[in-house]
N, C-alpha and C. Protein backbone atom coordinates (compact mmCIF):
# COMPACT_ATOMS: atom_id res chain seq x y z
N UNK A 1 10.54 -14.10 15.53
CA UNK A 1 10.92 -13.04 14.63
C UNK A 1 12.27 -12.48 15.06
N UNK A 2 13.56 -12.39 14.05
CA UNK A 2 14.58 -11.94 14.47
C UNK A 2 15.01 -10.76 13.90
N UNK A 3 15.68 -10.33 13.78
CA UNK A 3 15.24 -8.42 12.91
C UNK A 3 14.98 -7.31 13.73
N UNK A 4 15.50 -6.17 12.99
CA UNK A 4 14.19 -5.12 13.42
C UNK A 4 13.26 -5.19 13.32
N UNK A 5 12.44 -5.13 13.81
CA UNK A 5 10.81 -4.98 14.17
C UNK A 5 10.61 -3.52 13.19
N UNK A 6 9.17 -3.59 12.61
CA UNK A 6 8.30 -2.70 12.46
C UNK A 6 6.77 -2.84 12.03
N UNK A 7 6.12 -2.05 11.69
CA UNK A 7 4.60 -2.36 11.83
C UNK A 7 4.24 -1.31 10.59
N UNK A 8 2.97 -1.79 10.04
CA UNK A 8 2.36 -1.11 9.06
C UNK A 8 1.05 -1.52 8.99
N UNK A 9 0.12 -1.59 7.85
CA UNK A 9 -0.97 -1.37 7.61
C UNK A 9 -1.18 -2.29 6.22
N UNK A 10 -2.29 -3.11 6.04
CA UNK A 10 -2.54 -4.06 4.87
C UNK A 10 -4.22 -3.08 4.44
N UNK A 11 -4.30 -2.61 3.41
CA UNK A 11 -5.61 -2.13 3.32
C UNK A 11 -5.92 -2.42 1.92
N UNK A 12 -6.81 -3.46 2.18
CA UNK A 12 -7.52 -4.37 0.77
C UNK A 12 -8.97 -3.66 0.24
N UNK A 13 -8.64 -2.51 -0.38
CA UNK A 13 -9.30 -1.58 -1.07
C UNK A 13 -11.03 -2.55 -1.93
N UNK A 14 -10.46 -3.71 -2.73
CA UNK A 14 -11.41 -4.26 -3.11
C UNK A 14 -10.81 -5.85 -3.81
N UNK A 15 -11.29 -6.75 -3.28
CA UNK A 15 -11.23 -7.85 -3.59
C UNK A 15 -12.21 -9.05 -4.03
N UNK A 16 -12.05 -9.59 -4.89
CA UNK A 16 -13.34 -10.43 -5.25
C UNK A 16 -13.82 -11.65 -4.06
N UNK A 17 -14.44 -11.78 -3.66
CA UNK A 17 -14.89 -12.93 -2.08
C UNK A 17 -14.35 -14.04 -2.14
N UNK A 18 -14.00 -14.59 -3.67
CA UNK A 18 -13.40 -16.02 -3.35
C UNK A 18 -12.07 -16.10 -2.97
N UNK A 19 -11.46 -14.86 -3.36
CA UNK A 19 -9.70 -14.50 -3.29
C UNK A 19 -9.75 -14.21 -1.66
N UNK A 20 -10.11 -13.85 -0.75
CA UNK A 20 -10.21 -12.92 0.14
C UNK A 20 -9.40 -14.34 1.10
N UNK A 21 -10.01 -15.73 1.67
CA UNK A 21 -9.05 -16.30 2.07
C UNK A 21 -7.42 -16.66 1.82
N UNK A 22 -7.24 -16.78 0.63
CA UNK A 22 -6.25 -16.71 -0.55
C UNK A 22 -5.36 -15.29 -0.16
N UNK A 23 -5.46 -14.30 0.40
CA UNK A 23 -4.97 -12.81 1.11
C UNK A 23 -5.00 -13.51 2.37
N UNK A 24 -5.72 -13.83 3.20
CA UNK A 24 -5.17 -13.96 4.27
C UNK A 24 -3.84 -14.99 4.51
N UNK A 25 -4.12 -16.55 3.71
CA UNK A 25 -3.31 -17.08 4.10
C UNK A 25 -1.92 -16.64 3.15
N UNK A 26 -1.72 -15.94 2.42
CA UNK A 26 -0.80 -15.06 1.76
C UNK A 26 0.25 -13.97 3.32
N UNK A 27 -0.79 -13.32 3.59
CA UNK A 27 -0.11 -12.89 4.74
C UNK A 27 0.16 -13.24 5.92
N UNK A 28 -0.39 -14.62 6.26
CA UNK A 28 0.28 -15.20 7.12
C UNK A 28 1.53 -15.66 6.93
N UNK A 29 1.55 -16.19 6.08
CA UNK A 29 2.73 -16.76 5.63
C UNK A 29 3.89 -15.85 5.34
N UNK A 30 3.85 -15.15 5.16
CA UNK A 30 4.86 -13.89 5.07
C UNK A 30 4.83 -13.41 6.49
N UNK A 31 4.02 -13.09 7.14
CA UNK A 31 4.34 -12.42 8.65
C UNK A 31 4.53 -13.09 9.81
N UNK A 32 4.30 -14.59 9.80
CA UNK A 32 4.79 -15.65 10.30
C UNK A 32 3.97 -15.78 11.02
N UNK A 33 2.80 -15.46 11.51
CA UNK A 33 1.59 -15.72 12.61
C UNK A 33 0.34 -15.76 11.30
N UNK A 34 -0.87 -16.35 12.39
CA UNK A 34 -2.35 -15.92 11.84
C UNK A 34 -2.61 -14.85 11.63
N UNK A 35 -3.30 -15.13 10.24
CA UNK A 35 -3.97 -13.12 9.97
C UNK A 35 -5.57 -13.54 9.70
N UNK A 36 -6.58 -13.50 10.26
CA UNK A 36 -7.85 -13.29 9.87
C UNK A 36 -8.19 -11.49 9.91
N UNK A 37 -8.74 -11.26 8.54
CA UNK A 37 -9.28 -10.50 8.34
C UNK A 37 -10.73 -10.12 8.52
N UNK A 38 -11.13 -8.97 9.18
CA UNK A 38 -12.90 -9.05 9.19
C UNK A 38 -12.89 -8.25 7.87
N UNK A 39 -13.78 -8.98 7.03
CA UNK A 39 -13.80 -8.52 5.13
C UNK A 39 -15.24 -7.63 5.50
N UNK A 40 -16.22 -6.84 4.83
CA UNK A 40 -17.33 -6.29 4.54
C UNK A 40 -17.25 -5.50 3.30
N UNK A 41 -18.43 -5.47 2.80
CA UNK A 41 -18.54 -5.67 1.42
C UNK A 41 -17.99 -4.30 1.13
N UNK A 42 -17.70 -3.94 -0.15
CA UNK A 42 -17.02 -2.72 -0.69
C UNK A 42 -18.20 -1.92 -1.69
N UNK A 43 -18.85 -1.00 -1.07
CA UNK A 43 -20.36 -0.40 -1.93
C UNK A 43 -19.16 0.22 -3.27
N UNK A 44 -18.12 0.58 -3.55
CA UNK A 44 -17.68 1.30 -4.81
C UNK A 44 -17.30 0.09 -5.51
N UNK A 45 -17.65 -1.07 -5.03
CA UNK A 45 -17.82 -1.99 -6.03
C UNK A 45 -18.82 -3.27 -5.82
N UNK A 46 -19.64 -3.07 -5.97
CA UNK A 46 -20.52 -4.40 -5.82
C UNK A 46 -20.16 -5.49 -5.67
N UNK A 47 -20.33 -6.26 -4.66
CA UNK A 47 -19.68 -8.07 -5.38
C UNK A 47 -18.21 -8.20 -4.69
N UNK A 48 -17.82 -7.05 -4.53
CA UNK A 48 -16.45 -7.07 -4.08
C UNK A 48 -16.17 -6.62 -2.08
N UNK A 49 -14.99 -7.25 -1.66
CA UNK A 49 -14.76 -7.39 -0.04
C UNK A 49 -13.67 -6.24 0.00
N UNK A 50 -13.79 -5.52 1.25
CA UNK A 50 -12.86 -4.51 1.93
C UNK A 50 -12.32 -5.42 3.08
N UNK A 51 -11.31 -4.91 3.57
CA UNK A 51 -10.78 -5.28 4.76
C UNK A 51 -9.24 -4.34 5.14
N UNK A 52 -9.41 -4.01 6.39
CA UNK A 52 -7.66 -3.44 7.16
C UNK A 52 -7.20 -4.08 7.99
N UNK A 53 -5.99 -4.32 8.35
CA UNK A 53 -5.16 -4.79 8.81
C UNK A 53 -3.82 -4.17 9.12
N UNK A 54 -3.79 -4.17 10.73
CA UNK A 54 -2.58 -3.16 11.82
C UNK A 54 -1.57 -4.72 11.24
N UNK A 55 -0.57 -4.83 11.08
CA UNK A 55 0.52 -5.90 11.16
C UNK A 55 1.89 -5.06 11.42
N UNK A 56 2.48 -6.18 12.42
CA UNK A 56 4.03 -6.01 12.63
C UNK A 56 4.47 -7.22 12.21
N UNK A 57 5.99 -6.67 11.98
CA UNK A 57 6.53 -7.66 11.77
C UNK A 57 8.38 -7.33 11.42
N UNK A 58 8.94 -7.91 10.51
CA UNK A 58 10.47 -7.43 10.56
C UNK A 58 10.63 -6.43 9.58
N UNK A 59 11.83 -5.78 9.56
CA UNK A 59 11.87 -4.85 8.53
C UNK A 59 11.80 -5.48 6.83
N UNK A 60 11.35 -5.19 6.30
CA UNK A 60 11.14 -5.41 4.82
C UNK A 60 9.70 -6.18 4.55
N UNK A 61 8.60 -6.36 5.70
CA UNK A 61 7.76 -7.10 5.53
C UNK A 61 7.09 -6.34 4.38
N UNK A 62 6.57 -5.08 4.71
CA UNK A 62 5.61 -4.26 3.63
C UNK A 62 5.84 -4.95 1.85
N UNK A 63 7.49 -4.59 1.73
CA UNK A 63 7.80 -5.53 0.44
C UNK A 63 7.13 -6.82 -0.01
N UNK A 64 7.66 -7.33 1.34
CA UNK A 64 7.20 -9.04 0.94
C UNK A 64 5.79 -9.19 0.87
N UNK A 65 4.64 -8.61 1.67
CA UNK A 65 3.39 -8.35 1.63
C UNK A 65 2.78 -8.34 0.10
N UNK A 66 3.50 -6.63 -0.26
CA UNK A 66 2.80 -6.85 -1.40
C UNK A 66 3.41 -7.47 -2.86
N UNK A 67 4.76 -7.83 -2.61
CA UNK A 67 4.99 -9.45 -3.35
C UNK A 67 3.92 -10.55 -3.72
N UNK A 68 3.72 -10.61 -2.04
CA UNK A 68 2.78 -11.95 -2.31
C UNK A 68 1.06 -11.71 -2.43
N UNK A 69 0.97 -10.36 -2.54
CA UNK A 69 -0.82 -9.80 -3.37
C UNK A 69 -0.32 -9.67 -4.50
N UNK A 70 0.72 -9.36 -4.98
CA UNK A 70 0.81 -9.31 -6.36
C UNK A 70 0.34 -10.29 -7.43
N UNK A 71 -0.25 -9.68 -8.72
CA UNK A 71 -0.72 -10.79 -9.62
C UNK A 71 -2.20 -11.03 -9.55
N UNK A 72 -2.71 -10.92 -8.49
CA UNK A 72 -4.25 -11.43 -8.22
C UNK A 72 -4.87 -10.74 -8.98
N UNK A 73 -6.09 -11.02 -10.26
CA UNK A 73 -6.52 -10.28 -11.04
C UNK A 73 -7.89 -9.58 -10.06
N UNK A 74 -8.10 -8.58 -10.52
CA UNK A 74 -8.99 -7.53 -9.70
C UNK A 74 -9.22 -7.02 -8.48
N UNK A 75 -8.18 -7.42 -7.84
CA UNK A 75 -7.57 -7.05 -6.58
C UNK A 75 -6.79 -5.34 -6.75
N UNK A 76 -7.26 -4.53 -5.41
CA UNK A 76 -6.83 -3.19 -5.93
C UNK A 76 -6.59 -3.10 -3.72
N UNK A 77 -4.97 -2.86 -3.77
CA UNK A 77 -4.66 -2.98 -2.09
C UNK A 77 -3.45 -1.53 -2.34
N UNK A 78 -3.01 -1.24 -0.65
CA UNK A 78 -2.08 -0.60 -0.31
C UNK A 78 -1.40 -1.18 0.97
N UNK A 79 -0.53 -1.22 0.79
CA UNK A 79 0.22 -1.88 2.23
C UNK A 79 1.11 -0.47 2.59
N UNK A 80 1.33 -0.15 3.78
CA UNK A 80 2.28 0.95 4.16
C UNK A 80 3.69 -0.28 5.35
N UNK A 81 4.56 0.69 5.36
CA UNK A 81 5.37 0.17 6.24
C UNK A 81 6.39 1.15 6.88
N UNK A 82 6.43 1.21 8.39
CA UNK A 82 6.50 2.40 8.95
C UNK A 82 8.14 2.96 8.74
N UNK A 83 8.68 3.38 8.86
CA UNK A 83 9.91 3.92 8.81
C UNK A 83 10.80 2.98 10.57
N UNK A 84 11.55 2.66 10.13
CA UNK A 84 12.10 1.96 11.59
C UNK A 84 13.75 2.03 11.45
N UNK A 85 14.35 1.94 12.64
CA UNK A 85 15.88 1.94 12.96
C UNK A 85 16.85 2.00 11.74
N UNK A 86 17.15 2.60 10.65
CA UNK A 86 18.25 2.42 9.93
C UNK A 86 17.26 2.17 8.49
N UNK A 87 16.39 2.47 8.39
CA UNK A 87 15.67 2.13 7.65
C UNK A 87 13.89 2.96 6.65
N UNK A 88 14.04 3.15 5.73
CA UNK A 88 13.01 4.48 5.20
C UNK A 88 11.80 3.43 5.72
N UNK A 89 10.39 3.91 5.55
CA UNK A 89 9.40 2.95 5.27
C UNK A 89 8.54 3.11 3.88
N UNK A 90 7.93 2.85 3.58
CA UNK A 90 7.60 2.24 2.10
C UNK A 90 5.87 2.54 2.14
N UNK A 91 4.90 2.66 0.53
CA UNK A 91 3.91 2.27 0.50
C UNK A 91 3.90 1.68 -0.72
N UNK A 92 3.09 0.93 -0.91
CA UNK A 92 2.82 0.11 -1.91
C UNK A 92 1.66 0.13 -2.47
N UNK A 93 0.98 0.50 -3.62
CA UNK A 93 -0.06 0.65 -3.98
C UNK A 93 -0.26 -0.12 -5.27
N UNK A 94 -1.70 -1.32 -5.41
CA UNK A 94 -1.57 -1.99 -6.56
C UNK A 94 -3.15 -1.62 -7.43
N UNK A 95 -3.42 -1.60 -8.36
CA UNK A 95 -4.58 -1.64 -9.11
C UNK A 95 -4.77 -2.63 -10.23
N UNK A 96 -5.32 -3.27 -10.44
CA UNK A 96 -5.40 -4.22 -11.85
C UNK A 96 -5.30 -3.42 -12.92
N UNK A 97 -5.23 -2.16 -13.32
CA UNK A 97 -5.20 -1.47 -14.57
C UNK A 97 -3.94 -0.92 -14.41
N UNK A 98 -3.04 -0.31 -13.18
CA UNK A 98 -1.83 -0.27 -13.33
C UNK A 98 -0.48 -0.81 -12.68
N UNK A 99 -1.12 -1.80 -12.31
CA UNK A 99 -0.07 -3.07 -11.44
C UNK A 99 0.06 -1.80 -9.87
N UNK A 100 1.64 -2.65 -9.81
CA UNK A 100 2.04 -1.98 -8.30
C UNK A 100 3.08 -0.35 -8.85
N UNK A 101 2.24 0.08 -7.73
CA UNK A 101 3.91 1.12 -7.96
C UNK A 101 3.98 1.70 -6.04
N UNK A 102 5.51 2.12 -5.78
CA UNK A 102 6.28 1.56 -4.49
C UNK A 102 7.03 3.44 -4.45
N UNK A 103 6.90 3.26 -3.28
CA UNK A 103 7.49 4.83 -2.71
C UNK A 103 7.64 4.71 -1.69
N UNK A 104 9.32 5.10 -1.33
CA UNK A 104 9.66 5.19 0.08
C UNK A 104 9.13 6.16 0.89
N UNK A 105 8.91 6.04 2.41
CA UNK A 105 8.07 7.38 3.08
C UNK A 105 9.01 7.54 4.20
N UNK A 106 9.68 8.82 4.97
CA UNK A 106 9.93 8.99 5.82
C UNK A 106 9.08 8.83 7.10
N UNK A 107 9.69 9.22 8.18
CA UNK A 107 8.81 8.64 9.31
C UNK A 107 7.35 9.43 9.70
N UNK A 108 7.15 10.42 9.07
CA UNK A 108 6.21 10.87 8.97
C UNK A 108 5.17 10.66 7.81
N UNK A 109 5.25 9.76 6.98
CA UNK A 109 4.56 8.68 5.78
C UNK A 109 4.43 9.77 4.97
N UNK A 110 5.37 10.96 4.53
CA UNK A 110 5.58 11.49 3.13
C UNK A 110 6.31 10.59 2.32
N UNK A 111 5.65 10.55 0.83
CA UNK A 111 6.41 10.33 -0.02
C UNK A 111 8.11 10.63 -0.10
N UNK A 112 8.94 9.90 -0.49
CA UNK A 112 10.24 10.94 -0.82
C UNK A 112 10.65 10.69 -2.05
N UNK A 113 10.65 11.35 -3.12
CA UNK A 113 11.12 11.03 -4.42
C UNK A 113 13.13 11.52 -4.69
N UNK A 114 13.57 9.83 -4.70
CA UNK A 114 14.45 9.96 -5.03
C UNK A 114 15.49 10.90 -5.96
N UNK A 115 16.52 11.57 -5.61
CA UNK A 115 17.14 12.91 -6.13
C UNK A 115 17.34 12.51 -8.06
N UNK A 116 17.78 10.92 -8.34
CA UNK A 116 18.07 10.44 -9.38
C UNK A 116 16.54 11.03 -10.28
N UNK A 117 15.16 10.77 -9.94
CA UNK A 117 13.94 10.89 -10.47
C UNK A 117 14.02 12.47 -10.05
N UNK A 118 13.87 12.92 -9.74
CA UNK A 118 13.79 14.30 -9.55
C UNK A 118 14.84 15.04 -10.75
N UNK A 119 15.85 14.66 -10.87
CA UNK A 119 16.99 15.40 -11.71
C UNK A 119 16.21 14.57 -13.10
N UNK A 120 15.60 13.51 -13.58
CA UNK A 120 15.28 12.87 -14.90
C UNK A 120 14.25 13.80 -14.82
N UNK A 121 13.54 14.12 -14.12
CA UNK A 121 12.17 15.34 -14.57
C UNK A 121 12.28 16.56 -14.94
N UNK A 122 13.52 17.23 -13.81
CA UNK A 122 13.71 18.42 -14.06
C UNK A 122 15.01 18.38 -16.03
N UNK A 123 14.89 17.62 -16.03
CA UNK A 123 15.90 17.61 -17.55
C UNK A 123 14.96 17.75 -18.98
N UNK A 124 13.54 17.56 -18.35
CA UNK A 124 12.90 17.81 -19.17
C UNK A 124 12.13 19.15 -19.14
N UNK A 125 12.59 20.16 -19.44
CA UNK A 125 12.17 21.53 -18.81
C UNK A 125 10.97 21.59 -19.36
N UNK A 126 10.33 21.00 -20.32
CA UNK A 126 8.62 21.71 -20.90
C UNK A 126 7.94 21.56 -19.06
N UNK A 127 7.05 22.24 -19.04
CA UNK A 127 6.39 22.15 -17.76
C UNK A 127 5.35 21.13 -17.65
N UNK A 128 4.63 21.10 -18.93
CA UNK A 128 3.92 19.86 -18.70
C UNK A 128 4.48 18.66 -18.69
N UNK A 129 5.57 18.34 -19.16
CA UNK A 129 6.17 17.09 -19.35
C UNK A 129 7.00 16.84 -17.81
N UNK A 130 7.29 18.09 -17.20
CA UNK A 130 7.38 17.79 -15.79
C UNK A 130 6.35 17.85 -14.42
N UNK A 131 5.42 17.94 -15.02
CA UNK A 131 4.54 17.93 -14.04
C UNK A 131 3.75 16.03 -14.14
N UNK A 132 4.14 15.74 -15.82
CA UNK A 132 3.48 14.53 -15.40
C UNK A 132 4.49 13.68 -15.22
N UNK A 133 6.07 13.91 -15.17
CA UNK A 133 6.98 13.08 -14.28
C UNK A 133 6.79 13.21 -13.18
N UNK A 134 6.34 14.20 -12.43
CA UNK A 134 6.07 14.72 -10.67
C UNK A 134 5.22 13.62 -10.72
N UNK A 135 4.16 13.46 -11.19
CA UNK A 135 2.45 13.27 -11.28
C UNK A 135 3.34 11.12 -10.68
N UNK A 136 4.06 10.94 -11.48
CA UNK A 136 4.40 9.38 -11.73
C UNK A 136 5.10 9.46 -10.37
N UNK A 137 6.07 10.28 -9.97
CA UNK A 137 7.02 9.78 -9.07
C UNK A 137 6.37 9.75 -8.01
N UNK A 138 5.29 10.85 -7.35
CA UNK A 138 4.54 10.24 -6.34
C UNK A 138 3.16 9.30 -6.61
N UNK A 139 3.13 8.68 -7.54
CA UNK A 139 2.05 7.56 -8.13
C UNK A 139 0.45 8.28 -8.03
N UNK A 140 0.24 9.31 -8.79
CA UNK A 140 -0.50 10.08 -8.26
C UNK A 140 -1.81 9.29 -9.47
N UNK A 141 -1.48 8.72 -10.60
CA UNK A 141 -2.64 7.98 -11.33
C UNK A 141 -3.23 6.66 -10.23
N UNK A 142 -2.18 5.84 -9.51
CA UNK A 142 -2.64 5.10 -8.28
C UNK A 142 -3.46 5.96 -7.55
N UNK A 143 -3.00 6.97 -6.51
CA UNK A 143 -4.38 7.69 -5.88
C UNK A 143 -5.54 7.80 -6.78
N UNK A 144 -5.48 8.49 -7.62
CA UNK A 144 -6.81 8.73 -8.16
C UNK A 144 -7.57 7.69 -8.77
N UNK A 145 -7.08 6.41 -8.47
CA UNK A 145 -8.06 5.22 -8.78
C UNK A 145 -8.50 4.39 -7.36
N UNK A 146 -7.73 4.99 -6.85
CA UNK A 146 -8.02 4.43 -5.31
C UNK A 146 -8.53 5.20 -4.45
N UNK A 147 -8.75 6.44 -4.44
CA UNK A 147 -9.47 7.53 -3.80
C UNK A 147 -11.20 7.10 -3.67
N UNK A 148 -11.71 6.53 -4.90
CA UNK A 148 -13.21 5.85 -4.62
C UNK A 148 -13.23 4.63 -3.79
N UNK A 149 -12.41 3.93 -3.68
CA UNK A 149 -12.31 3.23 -2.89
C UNK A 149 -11.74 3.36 -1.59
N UNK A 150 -10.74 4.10 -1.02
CA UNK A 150 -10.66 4.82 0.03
C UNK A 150 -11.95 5.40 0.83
N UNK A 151 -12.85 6.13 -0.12
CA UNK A 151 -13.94 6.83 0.10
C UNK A 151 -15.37 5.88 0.34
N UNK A 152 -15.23 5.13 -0.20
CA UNK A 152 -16.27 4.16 0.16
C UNK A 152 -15.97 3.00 1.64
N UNK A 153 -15.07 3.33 2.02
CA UNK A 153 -14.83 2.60 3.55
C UNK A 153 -14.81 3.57 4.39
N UNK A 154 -15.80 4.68 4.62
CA UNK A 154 -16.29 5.61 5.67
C UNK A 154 -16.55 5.02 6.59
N UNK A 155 -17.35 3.64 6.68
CA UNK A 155 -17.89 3.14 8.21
C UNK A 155 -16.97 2.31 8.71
N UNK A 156 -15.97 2.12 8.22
CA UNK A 156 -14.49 1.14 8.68
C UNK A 156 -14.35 1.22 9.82
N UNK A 157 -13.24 0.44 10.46
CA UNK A 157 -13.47 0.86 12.20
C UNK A 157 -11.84 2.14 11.86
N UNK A 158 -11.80 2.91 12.98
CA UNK A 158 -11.05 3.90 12.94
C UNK A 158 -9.83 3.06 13.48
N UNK A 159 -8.85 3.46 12.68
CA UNK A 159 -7.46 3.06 12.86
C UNK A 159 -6.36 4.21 13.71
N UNK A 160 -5.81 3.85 14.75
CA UNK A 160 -5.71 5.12 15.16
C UNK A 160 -3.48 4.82 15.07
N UNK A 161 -3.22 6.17 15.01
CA UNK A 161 -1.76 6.22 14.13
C UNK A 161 -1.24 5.95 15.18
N UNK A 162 0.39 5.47 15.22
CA UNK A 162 1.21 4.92 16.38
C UNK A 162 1.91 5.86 16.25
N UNK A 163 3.16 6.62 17.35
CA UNK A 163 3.55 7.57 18.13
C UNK A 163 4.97 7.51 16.53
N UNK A 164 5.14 9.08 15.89
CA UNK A 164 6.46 9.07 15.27
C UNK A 164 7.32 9.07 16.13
N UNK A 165 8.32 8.77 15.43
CA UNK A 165 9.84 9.05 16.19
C UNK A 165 10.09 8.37 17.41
C-alpha cells in the first residue's frame, strides 16, 4: 500500500446470504488484502445477513468501497472513512429505495455540509422548504431507513473508536 493510510468501518446493515461472499470478495479487491466477514442473521429482516468490518487502507478507499457495493439489489450498507493527513473523511450510506448518498465528515465524524448547499437552501427562505433541504444535505431520509437496522444489531461485537487527532 502506497499513500496515506487511513481506516474506517464497512457496516452491512442487511444483505441477502447469497450476495454476502460477492461483498467480501468486492472488498478485498479494493483494499488489497483478505476480508472475511463474520455475517449473522439480521432479525429487522428475516432471511437477510449483518456483518462489520474495522478496514484500513489508503486514502480514498471508503469511496472505492462503496463503488464497488454499489448496484447490489437489496443490499442496505454504510461505509465511514476516517478523516486523515490533508484530507476530510467521508460516509457513505446506501439503501435499495434510495441508492447511495455521500457526506464528508471532519475528524470528529460530523457531517459537514458544503457552504455551496447551504447558500442553495438558505435561497429558499419558506422554512419548510428549508428544512427539507437541511433534511437532504445531511441524508437524514438514509438514517431513518437505516436506524431499524442499526437497531437490530444490539448483540454485535462492540467496536471500539480509534484516538481523534
Amino acid at each position: 500500500m502506497t499513500g496515506v493510510l487511513t481506516r474506517g468501518v464497512i457496516f452491512v446493515h442487511s444483505a441477502p446470504r447469497a450476495l454476502c461472499p460477492h461483498l467480501e470478495w468486492a472488498a478485498s479487491n479494493v483494499l488489497g488484502y483478505g476480508v472475511k466477514l463474520e455475517w449473522t442473521d439480521q432479525p429487522a429482516e428475516p432471511g437477510s445477513m449483518r456483518a462489520e468490518l474495522s478496514w484500513h487502507g489508503t486514502q480514498g478507499s471508503g469511496a472505492k468501497l462503496a463503488s464497488a457495493m454499489r448496484g447490489w439489489a437489496h443490499l442496505r450498507y454504510e461505509i465511514t472513512e476516517e478523516a486523515s493527513l490533508g484530507c476530510d473523511g467521508g460516509r457513505w450510506s446506501h439503501t435499495p429505495e434510495l441508492g447511495i448518498f455521500h457526506t464528508p465528515t471532519d475528524a470528529a465524524g460530523n457531517a459537514m455540509i458544503p457552504e455551496d448547499r447551504i447558500r442553495a437552501a438558505l435561497a429558499n427562505a419558506d422554512p419548510r422548504r428549508l428544512r427539507a433541504e437541511l433534511d437532504l444535505a445531511i441524508g437524514q431520509a438514509w438514517d431513518d431507513e437505516l436506524e431499524p437496522f442499526r437497531h437490530a444489531s444490539a448483540g454485535a461485537p462492540v467496536r471500539w473508536l480509534h484516538r481523534v487527532g
